[in-house]
C-alpha atoms as a PDB file:
ATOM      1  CA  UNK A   1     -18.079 -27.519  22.917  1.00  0.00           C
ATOM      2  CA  UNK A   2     -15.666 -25.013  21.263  1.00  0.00           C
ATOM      3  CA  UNK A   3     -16.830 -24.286  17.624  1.00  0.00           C
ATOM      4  CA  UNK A   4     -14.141 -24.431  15.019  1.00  0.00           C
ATOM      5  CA  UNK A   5     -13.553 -23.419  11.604  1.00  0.00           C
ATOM      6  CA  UNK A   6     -11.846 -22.989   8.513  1.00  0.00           C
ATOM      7  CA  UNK A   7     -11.760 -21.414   5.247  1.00  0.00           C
ATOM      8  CA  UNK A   8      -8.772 -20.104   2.574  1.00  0.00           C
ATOM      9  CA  UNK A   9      -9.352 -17.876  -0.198  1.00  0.00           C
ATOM     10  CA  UNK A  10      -7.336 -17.488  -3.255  1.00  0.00           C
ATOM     11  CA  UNK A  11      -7.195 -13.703  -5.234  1.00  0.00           C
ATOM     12  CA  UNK A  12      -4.999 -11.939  -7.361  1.00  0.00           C
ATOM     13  CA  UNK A  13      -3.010  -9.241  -5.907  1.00  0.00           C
ATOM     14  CA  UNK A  14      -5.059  -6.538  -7.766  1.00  0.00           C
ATOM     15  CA  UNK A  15      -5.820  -3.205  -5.236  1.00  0.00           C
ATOM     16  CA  UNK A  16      -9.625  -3.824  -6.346  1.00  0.00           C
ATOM     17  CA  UNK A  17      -9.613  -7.489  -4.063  1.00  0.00           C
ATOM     18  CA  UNK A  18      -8.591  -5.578  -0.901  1.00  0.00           C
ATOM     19  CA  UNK A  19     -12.337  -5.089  -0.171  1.00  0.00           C
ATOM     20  CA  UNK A  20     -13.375  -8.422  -1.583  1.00  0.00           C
ATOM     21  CA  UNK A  21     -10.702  -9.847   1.089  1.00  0.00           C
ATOM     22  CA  UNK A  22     -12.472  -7.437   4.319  1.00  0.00           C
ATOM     23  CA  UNK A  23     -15.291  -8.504   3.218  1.00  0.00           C
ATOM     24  CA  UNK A  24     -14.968 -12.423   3.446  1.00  0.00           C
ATOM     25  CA  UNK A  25     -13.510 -12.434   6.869  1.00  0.00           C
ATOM     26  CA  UNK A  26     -16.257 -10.050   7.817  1.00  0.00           C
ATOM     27  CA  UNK A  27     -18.469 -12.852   6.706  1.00  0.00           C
ATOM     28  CA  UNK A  28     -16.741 -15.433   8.388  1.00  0.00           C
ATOM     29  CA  UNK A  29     -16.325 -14.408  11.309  1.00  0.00           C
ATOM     30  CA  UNK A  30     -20.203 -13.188  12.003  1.00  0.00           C
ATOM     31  CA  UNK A  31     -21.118 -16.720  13.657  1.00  0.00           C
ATOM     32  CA  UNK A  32     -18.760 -15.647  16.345  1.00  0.00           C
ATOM     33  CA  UNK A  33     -20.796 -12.642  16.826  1.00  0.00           C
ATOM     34  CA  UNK A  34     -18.725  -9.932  16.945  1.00  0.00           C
ATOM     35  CA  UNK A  35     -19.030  -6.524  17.638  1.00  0.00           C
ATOM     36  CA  UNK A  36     -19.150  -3.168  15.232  1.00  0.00           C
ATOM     37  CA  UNK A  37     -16.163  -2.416  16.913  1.00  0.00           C
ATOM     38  CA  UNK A  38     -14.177  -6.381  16.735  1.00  0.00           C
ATOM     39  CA  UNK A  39     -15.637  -6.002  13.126  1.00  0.00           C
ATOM     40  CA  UNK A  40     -14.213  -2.614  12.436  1.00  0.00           C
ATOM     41  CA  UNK A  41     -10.894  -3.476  14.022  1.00  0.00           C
ATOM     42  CA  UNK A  42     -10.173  -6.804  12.166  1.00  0.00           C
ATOM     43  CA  UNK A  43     -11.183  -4.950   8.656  1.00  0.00           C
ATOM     44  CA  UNK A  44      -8.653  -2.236   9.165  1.00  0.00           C
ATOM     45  CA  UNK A  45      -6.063  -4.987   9.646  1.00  0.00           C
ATOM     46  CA  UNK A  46      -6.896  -7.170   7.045  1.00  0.00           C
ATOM     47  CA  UNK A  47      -6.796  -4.059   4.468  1.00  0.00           C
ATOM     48  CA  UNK A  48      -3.488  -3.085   5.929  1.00  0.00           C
ATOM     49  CA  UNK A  49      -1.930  -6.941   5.690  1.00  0.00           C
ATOM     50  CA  UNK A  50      -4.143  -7.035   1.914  1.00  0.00           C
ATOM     51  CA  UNK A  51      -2.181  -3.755   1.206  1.00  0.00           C
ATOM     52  CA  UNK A  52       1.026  -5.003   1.625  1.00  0.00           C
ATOM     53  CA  UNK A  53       1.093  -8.285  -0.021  1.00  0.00           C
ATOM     54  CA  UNK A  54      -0.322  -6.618  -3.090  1.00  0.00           C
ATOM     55  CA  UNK A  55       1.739  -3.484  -3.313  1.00  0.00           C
ATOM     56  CA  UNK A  56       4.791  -4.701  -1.538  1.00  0.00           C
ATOM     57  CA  UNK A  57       4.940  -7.943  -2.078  1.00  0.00           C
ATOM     58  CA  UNK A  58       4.413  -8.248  -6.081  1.00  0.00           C
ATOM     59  CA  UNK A  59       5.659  -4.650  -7.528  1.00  0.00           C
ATOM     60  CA  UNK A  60       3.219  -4.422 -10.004  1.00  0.00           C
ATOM     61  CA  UNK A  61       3.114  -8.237 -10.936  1.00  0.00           C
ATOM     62  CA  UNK A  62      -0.627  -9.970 -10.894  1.00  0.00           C
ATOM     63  CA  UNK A  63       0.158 -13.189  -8.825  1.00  0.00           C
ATOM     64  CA  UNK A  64      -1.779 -14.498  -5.820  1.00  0.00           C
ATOM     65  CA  UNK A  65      -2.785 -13.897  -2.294  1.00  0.00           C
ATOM     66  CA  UNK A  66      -3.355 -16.130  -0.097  1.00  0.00           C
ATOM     67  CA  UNK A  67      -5.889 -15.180   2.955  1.00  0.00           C
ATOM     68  CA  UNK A  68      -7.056 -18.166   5.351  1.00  0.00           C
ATOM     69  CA  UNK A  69      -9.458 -17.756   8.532  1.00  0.00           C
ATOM     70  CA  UNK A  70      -9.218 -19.878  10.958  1.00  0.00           C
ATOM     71  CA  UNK A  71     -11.898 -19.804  14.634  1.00  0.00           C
ATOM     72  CA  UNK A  72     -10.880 -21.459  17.445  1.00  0.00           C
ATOM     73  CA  UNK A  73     -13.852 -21.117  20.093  1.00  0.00           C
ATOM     74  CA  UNK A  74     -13.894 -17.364  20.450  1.00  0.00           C
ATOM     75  CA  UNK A  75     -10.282 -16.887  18.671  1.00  0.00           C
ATOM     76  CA  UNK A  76      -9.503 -15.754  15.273  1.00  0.00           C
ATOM     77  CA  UNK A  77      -6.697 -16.293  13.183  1.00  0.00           C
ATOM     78  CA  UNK A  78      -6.152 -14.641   9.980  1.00  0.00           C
ATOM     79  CA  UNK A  79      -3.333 -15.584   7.628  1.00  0.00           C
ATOM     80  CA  UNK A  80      -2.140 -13.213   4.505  1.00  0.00           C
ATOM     81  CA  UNK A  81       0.410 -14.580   2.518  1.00  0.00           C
ATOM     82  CA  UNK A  82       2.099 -13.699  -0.678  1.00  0.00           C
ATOM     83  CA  UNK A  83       4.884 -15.377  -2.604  1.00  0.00           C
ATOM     84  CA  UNK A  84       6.483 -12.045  -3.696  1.00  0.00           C
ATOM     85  CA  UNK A  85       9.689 -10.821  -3.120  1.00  0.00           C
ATOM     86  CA  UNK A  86       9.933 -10.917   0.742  1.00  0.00           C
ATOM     87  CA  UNK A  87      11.387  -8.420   3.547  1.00  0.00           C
ATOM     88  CA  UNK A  88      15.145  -8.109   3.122  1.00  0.00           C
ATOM     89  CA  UNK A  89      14.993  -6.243   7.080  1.00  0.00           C
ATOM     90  CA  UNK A  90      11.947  -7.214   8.560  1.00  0.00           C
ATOM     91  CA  UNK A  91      13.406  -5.292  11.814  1.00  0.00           C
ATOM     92  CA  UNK A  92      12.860  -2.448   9.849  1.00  0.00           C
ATOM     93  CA  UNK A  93       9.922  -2.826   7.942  1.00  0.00           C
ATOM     94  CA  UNK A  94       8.220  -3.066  11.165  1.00  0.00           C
ATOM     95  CA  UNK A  95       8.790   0.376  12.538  1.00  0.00           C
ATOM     96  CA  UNK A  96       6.441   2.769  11.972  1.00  0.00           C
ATOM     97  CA  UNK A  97       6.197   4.960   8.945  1.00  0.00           C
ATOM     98  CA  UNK A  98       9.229   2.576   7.229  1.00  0.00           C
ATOM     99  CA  UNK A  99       7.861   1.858   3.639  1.00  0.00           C
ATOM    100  CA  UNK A 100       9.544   0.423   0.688  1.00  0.00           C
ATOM    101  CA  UNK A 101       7.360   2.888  -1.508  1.00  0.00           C
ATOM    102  CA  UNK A 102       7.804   6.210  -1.104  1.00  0.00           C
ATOM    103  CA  UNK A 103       6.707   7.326  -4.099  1.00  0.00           C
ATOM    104  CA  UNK A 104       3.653   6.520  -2.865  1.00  0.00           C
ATOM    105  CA  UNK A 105       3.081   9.000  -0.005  1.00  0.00           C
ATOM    106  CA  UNK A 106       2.262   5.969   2.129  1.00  0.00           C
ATOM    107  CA  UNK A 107       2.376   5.854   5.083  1.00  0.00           C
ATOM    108  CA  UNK A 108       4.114   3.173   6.070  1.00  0.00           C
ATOM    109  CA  UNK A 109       3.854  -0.840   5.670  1.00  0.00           C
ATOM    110  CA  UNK A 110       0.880  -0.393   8.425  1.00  0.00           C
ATOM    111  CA  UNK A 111       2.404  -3.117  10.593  1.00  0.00           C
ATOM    112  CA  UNK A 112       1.600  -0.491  13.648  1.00  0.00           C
ATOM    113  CA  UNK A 113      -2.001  -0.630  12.595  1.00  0.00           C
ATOM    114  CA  UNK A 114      -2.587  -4.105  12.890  1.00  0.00           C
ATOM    115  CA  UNK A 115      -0.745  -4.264  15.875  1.00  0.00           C
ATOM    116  CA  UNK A 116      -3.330  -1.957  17.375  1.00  0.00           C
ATOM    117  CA  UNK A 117      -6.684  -3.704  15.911  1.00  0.00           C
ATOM    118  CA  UNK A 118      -5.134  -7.036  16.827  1.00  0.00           C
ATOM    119  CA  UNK A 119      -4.590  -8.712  19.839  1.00  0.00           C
ATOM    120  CA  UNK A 120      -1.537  -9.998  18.556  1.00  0.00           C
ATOM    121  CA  UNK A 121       0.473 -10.320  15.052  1.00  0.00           C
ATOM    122  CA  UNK A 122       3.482 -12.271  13.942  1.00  0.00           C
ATOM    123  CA  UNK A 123       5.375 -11.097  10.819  1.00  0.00           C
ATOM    124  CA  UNK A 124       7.713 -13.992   8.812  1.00  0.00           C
ATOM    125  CA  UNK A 125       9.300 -13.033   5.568  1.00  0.00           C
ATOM    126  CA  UNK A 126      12.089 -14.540   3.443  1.00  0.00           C
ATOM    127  CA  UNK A 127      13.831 -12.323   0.837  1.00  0.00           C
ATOM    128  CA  UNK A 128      12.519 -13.822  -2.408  1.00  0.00           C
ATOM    129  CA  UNK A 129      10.294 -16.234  -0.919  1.00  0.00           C
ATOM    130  CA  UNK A 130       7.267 -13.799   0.163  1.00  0.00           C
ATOM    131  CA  UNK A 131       5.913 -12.929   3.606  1.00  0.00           C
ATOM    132  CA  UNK A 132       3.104 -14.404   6.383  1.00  0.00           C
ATOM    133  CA  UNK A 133       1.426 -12.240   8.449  1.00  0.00           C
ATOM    134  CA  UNK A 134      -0.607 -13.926  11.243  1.00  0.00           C
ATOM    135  CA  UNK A 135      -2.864 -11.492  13.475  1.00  0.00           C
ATOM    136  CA  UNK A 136      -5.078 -12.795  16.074  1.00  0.00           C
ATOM    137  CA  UNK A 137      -8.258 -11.308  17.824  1.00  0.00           C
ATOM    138  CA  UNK A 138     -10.143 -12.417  20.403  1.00  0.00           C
ATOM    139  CA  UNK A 139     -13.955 -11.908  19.917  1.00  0.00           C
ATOM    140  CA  UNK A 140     -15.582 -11.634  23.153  1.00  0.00           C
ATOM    141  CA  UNK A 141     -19.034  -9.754  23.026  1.00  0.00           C
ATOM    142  CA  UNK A 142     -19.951  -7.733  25.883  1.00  0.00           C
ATOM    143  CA  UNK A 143     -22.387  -9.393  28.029  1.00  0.00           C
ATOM    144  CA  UNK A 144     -26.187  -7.797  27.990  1.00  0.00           C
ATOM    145  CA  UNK A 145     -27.068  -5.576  30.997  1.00  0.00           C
END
């Protein structure tokens, strides 16, 4: 039988709810019994994804983000969405090191990051609409000598 699940989680884009937001998927996801690593790997991304919605997304105004979790069997999905001022190139904001901050000797949106913790992420984004990014990991724990 292939165990689903669900949950969504509502914060304000404040830089202090970036570890509230690891933190929850961390918690959801333990029944899938994940390793350090899986664990480790889907925190990074969700504080880069976290990241970007608040700083990014809002410029300094306190709205929400929206994170969902979603397990299919062994799969993951997480979901961070904002409702901020969207991506004019998203072509661009997807290379590394592109930022729409500067002034913040950042390194980049992070898109690269979660690409690399992820098995796979999608990035939508509508000029004054917000942005959805989707990043998927398989958790597959490695079998017991």
């Amino acid at each position: 039988m292939v165990q689903e699940n669900h949950m969504q989680v509502h914060f304000d884009a404040k830089s202090v709810n970036e570890g509230l937001a690891r933190m929850v998927v961390t918690a959801f996801m333990t029944n899938m019994n994940p390793t350090l690593e899986q664990i480790a790997d889907v925190k990074t991304a969700v504080s880069e994804a976290v990241t970007n919605a608040i700083i990014h997304g809002y410029e300094d105004e306190t709205k929400q983000v929206e994170l969902t979790c979603d397990q299919n069997g062994q799969q993951l999905v997480v979901t961070v969405e904002d409702h901020g001022v969207g991506i004019e190139d998203l072509e661009q904001a997807l290379q590394p090191f592109f930022t729409t901050k500067p002034e913040l000797e950042r390194s980049g949106m992070g898109f690269s990051f979660m690409e690399a913790f992820m098995d796979r992420i999608e990035v939508r984004s509508k000029k004054g609409e917000g942005t959805c990014v989707v990043m998927w990991k398989y958790i597959e724990r490695e079998r017991e000598q």
